[in-house]
PDB file of N, CA and C in Angstrom:
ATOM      1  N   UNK A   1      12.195 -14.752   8.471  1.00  0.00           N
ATOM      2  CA  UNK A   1      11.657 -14.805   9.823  1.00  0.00           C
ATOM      3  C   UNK A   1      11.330 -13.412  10.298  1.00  0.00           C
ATOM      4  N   UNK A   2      10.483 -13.601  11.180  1.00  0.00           N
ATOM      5  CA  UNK A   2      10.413 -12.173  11.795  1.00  0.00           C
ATOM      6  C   UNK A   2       8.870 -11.803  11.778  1.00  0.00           C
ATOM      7  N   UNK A   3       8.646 -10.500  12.009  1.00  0.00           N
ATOM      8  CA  UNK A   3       6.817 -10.322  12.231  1.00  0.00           C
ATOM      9  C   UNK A   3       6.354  -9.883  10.965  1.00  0.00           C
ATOM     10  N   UNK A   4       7.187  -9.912   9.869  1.00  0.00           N
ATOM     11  CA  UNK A   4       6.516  -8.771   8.725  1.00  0.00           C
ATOM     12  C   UNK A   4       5.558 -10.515   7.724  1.00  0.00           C
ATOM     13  N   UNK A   5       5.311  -9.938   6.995  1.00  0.00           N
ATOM     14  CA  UNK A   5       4.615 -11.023   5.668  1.00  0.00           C
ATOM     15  C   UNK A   5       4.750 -10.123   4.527  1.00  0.00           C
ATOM     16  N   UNK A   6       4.478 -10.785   2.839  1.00  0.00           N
ATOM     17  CA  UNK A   6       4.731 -10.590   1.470  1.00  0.00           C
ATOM     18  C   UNK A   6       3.494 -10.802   0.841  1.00  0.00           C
ATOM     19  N   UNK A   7       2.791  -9.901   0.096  1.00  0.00           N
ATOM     20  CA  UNK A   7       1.589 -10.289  -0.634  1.00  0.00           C
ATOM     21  C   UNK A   7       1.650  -9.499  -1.808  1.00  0.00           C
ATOM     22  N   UNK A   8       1.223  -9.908  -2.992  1.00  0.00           N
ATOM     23  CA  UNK A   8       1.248  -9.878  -4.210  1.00  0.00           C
ATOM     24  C   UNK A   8       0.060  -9.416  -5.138  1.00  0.00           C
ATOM     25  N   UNK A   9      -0.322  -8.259  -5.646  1.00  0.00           N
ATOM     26  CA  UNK A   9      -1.810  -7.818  -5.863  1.00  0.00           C
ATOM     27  C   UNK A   9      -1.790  -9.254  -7.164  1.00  0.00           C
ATOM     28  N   UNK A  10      -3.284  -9.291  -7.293  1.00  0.00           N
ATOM     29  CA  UNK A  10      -3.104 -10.379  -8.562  1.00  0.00           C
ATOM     30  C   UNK A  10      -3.653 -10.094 -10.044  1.00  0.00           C
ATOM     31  N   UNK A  11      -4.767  -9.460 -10.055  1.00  0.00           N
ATOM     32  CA  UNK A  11      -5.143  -8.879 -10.625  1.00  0.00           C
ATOM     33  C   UNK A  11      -5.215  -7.278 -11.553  1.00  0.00           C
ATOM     34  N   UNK A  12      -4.824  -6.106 -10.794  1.00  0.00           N
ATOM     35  CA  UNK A  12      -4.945  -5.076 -11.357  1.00  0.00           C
ATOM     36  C   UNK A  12      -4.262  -4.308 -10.170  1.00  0.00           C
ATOM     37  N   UNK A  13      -3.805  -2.765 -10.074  1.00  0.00           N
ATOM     38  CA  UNK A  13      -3.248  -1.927  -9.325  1.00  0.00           C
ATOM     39  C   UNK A  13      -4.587  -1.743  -8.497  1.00  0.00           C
ATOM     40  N   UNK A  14      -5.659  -1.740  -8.957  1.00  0.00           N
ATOM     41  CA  UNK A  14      -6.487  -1.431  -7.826  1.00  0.00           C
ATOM     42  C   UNK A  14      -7.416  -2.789  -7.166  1.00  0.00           C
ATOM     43  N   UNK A  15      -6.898  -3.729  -7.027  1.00  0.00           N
ATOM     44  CA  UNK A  15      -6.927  -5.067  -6.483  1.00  0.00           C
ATOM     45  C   UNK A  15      -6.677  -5.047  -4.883  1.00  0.00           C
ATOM     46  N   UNK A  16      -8.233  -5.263  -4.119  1.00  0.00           N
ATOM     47  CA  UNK A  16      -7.378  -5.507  -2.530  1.00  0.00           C
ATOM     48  C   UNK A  16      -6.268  -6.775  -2.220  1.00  0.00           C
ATOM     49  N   UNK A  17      -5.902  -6.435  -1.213  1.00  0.00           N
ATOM     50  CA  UNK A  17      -4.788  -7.744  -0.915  1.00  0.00           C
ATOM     51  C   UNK A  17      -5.332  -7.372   1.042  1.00  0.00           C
ATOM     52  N   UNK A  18      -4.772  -8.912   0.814  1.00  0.00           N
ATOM     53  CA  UNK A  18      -5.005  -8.909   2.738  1.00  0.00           C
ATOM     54  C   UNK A  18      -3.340  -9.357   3.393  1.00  0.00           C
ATOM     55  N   UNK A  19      -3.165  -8.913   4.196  1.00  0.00           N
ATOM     56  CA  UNK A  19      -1.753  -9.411   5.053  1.00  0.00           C
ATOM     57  C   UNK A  19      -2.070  -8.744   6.383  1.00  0.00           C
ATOM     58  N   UNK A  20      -2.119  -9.839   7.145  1.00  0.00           N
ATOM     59  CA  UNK A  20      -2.620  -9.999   8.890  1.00  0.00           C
ATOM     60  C   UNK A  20      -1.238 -10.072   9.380  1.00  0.00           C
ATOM     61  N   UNK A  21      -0.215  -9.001   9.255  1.00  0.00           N
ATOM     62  CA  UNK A  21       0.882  -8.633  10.220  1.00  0.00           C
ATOM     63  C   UNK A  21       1.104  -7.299  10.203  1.00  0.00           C
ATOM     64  N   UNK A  22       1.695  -7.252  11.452  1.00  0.00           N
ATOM     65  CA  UNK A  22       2.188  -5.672  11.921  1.00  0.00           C
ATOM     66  C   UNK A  22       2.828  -5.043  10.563  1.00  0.00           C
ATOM     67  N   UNK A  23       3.767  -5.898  10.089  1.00  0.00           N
ATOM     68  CA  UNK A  23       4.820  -5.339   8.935  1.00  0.00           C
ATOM     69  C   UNK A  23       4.558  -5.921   7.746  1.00  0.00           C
ATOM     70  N   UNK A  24       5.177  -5.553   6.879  1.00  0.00           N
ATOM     71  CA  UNK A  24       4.563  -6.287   5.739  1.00  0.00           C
ATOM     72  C   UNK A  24       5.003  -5.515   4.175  1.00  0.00           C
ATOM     73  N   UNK A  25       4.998  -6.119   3.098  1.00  0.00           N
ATOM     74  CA  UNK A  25       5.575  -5.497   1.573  1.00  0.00           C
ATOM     75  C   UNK A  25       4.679  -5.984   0.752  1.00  0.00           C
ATOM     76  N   UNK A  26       4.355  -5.051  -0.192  1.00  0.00           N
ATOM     77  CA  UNK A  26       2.815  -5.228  -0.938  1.00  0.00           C
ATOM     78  C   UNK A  26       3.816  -5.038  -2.600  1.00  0.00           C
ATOM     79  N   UNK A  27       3.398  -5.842  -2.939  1.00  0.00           N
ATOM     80  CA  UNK A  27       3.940  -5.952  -4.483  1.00  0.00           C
ATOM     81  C   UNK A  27       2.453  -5.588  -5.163  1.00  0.00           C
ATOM     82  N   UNK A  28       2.658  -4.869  -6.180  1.00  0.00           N
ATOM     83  CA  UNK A  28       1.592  -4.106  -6.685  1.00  0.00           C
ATOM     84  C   UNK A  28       1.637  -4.753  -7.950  1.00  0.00           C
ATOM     85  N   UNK A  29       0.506  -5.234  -9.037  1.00  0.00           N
ATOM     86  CA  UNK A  29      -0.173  -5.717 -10.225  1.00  0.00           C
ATOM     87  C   UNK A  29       1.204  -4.686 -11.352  1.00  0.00           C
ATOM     88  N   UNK A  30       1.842  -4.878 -11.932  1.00  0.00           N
ATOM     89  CA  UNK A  30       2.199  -4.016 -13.300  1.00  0.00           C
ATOM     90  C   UNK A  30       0.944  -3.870 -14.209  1.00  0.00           C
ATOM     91  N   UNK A  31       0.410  -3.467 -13.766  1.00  0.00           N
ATOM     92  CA  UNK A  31      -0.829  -2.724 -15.136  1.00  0.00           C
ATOM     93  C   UNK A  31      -0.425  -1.423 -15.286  1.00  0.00           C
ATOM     94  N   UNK A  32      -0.810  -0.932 -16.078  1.00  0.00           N
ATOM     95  CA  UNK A  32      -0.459   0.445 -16.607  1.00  0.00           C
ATOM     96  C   UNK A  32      -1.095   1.541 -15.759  1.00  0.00           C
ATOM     97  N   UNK A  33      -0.003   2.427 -15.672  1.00  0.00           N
ATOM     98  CA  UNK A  33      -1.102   3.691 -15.351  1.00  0.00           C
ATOM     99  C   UNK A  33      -0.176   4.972 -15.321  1.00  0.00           C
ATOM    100  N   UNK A  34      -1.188   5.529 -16.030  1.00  0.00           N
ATOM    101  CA  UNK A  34      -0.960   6.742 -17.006  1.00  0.00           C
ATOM    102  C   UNK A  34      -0.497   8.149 -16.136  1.00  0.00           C
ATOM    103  N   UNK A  35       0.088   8.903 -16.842  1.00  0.00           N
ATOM    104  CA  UNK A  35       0.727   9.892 -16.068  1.00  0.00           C
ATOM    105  C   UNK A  35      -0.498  10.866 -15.319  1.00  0.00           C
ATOM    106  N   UNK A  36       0.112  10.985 -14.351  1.00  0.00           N
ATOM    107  CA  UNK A  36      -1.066  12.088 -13.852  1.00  0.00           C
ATOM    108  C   UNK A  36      -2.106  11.009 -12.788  1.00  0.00           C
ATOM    109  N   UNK A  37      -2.008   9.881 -13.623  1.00  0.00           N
ATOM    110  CA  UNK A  37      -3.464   8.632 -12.603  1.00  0.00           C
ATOM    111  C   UNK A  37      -2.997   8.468 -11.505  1.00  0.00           C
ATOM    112  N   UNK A  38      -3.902   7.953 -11.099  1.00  0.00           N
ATOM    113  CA  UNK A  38      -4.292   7.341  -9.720  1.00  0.00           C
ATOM    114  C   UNK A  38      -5.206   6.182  -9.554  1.00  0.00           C
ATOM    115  N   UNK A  39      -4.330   5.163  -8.720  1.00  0.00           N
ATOM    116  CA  UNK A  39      -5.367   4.403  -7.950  1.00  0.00           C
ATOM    117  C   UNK A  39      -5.551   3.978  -6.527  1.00  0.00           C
ATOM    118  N   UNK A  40      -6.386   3.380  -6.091  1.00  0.00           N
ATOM    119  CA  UNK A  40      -6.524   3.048  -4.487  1.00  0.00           C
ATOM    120  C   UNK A  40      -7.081   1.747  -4.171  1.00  0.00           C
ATOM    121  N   UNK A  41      -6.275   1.298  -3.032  1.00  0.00           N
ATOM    122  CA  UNK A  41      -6.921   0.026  -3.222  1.00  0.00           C
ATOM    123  C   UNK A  41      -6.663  -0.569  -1.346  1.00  0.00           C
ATOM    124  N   UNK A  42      -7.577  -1.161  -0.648  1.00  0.00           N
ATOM    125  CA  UNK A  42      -7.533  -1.396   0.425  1.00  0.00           C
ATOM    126  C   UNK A  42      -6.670  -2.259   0.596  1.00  0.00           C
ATOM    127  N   UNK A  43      -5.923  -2.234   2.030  1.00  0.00           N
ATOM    128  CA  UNK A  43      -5.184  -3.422   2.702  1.00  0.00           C
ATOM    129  C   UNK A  43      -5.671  -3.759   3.898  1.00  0.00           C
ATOM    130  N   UNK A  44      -6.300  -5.434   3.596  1.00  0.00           N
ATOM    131  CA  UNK A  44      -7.223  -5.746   4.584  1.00  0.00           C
ATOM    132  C   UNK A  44      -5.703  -6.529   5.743  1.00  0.00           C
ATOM    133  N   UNK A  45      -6.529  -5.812   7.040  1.00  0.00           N
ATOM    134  CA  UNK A  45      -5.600  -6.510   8.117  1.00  0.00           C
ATOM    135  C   UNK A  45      -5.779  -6.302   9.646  1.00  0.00           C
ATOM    136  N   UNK A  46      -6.245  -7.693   9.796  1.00  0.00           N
ATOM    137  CA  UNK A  46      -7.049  -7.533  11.214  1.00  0.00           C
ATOM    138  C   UNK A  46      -6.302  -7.077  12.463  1.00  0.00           C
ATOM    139  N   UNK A  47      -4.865  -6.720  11.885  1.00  0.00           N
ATOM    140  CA  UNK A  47      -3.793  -6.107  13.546  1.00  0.00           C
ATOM    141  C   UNK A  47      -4.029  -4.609  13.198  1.00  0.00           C
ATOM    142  N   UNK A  48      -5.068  -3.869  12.279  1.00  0.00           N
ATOM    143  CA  UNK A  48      -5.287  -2.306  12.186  1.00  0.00           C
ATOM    144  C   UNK A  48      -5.828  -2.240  12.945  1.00  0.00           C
ATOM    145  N   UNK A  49      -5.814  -0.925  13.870  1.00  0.00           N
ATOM    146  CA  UNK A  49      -7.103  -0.765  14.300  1.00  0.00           C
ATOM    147  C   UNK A  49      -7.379   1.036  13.882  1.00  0.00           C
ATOM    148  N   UNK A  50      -8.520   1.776  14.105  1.00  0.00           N
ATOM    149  CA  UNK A  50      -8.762   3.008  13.958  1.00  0.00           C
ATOM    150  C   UNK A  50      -7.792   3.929  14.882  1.00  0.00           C
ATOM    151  N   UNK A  51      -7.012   3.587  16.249  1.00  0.00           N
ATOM    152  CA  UNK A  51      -6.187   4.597  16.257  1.00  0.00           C
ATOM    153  C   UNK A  51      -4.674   4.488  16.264  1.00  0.00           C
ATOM    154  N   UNK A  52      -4.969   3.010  15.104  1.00  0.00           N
ATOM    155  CA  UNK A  52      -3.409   3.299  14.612  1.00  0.00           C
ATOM    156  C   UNK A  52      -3.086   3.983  13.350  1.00  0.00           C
ATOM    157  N   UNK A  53      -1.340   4.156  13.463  1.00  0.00           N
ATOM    158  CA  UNK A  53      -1.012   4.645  12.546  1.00  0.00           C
ATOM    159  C   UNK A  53      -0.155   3.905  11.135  1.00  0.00           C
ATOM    160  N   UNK A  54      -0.069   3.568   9.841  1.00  0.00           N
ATOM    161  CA  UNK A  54       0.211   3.431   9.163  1.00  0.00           C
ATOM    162  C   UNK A  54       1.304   3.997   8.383  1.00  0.00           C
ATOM    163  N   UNK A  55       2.918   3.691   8.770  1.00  0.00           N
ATOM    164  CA  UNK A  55       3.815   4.116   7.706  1.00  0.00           C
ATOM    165  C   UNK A  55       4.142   3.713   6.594  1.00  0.00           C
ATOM    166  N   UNK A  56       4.220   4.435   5.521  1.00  0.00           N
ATOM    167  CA  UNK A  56       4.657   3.702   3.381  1.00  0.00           C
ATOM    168  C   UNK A  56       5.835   4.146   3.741  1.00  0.00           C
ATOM    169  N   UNK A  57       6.664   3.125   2.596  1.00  0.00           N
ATOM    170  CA  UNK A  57       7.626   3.607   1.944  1.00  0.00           C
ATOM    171  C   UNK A  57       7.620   2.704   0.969  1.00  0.00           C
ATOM    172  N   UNK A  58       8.058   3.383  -0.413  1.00  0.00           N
ATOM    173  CA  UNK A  58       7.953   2.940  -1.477  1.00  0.00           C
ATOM    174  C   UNK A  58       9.377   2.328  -1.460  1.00  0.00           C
ATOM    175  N   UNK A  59       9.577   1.505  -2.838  1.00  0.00           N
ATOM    176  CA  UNK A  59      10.754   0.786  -3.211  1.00  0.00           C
ATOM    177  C   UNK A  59      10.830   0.715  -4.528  1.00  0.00           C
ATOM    178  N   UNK A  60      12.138   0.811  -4.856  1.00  0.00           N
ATOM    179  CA  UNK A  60      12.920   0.447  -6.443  1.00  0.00           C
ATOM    180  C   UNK A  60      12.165   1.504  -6.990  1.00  0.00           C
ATOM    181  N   UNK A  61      11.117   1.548  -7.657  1.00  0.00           N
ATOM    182  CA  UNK A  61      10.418   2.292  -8.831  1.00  0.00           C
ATOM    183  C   UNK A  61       9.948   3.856  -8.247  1.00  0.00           C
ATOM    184  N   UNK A  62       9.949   3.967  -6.605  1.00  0.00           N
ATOM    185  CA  UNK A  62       9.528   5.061  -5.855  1.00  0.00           C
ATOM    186  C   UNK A  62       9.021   6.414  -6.282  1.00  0.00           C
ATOM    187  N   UNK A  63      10.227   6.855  -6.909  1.00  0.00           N
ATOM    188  CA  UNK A  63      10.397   8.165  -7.363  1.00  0.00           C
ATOM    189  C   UNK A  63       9.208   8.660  -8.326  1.00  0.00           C
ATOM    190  N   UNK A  64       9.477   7.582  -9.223  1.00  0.00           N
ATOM    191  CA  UNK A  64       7.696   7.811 -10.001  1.00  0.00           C
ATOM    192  C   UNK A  64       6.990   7.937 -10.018  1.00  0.00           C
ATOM    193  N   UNK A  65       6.379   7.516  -8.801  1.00  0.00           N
ATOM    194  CA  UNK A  65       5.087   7.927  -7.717  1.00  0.00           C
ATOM    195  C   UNK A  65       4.897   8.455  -6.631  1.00  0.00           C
ATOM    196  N   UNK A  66       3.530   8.920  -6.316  1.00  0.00           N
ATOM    197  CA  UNK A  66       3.755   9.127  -4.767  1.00  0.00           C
ATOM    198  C   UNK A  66       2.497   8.133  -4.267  1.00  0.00           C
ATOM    199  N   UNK A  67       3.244   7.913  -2.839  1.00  0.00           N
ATOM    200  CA  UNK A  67       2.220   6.924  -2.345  1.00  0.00           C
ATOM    201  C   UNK A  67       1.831   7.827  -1.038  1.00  0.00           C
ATOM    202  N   UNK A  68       0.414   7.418  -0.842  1.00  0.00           N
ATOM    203  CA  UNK A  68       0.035   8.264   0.468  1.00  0.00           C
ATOM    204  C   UNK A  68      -1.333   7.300   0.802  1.00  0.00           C
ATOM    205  N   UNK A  69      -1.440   7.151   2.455  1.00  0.00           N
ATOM    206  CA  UNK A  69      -2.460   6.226   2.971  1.00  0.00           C
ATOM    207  C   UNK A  69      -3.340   7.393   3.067  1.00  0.00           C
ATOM    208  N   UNK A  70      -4.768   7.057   2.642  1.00  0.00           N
ATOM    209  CA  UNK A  70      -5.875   8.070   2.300  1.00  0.00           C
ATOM    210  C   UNK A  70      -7.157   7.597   3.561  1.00  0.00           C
ATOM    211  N   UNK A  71      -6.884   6.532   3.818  1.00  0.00           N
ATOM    212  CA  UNK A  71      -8.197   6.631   4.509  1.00  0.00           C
ATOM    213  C   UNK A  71      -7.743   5.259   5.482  1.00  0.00           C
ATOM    214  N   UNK A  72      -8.441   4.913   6.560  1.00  0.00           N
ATOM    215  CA  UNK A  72      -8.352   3.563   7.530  1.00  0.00           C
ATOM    216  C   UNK A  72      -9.836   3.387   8.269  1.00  0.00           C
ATOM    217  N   UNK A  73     -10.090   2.439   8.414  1.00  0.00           N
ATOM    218  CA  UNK A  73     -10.940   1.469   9.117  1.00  0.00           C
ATOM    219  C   UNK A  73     -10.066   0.486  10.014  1.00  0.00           C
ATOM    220  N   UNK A  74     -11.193   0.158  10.934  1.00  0.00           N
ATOM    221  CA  UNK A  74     -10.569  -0.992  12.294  1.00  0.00           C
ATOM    222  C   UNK A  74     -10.757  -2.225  10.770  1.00  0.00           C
ATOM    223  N   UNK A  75      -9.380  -3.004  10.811  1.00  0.00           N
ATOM    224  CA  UNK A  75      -9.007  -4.014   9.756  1.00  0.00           C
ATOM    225  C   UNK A  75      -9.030  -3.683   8.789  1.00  0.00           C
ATOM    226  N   UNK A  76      -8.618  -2.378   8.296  1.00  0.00           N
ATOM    227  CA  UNK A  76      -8.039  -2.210   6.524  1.00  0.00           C
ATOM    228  C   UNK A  76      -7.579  -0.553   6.842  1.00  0.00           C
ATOM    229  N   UNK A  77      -6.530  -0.546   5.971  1.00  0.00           N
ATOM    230  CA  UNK A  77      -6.057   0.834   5.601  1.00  0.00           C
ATOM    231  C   UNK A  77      -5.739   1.248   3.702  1.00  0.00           C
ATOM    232  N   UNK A  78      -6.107   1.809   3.581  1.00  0.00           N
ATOM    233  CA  UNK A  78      -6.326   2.181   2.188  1.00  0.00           C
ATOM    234  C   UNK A  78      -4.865   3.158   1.838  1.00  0.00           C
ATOM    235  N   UNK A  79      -4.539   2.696   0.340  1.00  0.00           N
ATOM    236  CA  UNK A  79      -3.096   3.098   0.063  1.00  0.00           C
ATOM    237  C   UNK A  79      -3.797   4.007  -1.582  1.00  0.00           C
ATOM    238  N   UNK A  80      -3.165   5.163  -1.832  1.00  0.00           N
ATOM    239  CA  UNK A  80      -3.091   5.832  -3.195  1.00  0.00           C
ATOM    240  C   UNK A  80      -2.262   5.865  -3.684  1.00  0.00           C
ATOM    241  N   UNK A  81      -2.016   5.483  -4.765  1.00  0.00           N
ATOM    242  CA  UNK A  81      -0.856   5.251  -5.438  1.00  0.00           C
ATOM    243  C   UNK A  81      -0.714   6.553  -6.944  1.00  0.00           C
ATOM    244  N   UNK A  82      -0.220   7.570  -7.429  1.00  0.00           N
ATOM    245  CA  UNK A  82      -0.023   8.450  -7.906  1.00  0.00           C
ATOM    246  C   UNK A  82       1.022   8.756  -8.977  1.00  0.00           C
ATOM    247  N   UNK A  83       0.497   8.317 -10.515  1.00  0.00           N
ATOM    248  CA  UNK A  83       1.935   8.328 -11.078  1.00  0.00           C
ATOM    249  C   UNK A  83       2.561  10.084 -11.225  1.00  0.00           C
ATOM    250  N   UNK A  84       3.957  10.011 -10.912  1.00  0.00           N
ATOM    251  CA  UNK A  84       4.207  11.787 -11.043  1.00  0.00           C
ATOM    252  C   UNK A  84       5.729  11.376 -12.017  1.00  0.00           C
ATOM    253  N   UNK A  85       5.583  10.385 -12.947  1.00  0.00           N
ATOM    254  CA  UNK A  85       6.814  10.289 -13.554  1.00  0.00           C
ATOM    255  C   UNK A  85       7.069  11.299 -14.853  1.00  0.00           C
ATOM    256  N   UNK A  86       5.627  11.890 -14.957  1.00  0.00           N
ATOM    257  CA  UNK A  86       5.684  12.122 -16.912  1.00  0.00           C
ATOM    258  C   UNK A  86       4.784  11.664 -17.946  1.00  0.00           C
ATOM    259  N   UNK A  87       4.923  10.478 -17.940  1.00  0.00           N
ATOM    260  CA  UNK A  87       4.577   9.088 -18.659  1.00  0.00           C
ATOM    261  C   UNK A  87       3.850   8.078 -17.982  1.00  0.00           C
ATOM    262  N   UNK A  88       3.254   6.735 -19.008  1.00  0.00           N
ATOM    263  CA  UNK A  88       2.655   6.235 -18.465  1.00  0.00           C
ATOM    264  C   UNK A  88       3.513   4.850 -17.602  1.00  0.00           C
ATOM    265  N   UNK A  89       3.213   4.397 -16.537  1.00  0.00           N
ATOM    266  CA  UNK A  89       4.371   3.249 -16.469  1.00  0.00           C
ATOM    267  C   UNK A  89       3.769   2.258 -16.004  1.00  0.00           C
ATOM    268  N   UNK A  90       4.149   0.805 -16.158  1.00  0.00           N
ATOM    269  CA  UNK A  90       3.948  -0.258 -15.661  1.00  0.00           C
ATOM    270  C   UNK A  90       4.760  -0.872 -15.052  1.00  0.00           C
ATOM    271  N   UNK A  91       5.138  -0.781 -13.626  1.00  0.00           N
ATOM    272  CA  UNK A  91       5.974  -1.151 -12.969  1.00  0.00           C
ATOM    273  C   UNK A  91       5.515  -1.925 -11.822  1.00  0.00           C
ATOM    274  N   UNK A  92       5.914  -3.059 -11.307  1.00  0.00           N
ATOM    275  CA  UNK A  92       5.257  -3.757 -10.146  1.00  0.00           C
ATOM    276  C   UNK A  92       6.180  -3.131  -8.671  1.00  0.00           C
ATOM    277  N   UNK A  93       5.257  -2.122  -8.492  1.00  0.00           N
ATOM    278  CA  UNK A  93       5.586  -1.220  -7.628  1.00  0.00           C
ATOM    279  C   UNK A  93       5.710  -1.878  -6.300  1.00  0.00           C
ATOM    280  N   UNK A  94       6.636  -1.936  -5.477  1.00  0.00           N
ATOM    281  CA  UNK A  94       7.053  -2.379  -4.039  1.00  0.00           C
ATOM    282  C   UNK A  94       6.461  -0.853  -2.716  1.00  0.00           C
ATOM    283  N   UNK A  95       5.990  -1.735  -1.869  1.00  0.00           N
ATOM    284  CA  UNK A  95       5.412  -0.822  -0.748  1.00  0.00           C
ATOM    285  C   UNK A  95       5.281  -1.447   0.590  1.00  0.00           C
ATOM    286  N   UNK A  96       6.575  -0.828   1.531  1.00  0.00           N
ATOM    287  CA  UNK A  96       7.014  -1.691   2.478  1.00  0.00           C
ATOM    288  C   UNK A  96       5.494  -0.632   3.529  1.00  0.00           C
ATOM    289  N   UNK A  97       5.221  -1.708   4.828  1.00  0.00           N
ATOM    290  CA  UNK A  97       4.517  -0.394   5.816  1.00  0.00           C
ATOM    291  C   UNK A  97       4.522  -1.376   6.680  1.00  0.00           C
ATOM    292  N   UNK A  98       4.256  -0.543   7.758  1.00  0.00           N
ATOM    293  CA  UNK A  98       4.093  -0.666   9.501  1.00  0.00           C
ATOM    294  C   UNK A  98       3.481  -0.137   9.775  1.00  0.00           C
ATOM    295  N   UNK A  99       2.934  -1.074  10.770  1.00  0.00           N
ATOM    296  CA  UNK A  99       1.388  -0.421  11.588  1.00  0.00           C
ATOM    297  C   UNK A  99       2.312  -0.002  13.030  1.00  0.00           C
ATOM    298  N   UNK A 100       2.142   1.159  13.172  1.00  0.00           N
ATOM    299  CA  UNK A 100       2.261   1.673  14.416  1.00  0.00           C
ATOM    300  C   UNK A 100       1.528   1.890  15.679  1.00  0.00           C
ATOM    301  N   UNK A 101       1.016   1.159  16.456  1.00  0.00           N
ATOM    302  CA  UNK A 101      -0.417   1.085  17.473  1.00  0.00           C
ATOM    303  C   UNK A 101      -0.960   1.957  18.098  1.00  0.00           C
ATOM    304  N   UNK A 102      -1.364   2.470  18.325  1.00  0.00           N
ATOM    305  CA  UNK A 102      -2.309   3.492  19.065  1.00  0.00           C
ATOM    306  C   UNK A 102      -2.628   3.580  20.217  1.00  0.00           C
ATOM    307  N   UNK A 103      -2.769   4.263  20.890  1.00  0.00           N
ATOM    308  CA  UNK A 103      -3.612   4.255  22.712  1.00  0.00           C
ATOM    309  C   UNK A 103      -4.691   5.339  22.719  1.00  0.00           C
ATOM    310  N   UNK A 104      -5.790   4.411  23.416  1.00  0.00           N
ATOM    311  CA  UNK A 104      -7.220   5.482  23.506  1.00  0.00           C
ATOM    312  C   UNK A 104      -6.738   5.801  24.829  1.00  0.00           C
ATOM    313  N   UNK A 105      -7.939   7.042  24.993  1.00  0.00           N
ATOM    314  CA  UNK A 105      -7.749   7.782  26.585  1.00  0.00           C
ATOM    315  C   UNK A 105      -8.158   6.692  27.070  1.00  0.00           C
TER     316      UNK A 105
END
């Protein structure tokens, strides 16, 4: 219960996913990706808007990567995902976030 939702990439690490709540945990595709890579992939969600803000935090596998929100639009915010383990890994990476709302002048 509560305001957050759960969505599941299905296809590949760089697969959009949509989840239309404030809160929310993004389970990421285990496909591979190689040390040093990167991918990005939008999170469509019509409670964004352009002057909100977007907090990550990674889970379980964290350390291995870094995650950082790279870009936003009114209904999607875009996530980078960064392996910094070494190696290559396939891990179905967990990524909790909150939209934090905004006020125009």
């Amino acid at each position: 219960t509560g305001s957050g939702g759960t969505v599941t990439q299905l296809t590949s690490k760089g697969t959009s996913v949509t989840l239309n709540k404030p809160s929310g945990r993004i389970t990421m595709n285990n496909a591979s990706l190689a040390n040093g890579g990167s991918v990005e992939f939008s999170v469509n969600n019509s409670m964004f808007g352009t002057l909100d803000t977007v907090i990550l935090t990674g889970k379980a596998w964290s350390s291995r990567y870094r995650i950082e929100n790279t870009n936003s639009v009114t209904g999607a915010f875009y996530i980078r995902v960064t392996n910094v383990s070494g190696v290559s890994q396939s891990d179905p990476i967990e990524i909790d976030f909150a939209i934090i709302k905004g006020a125009g002048a």
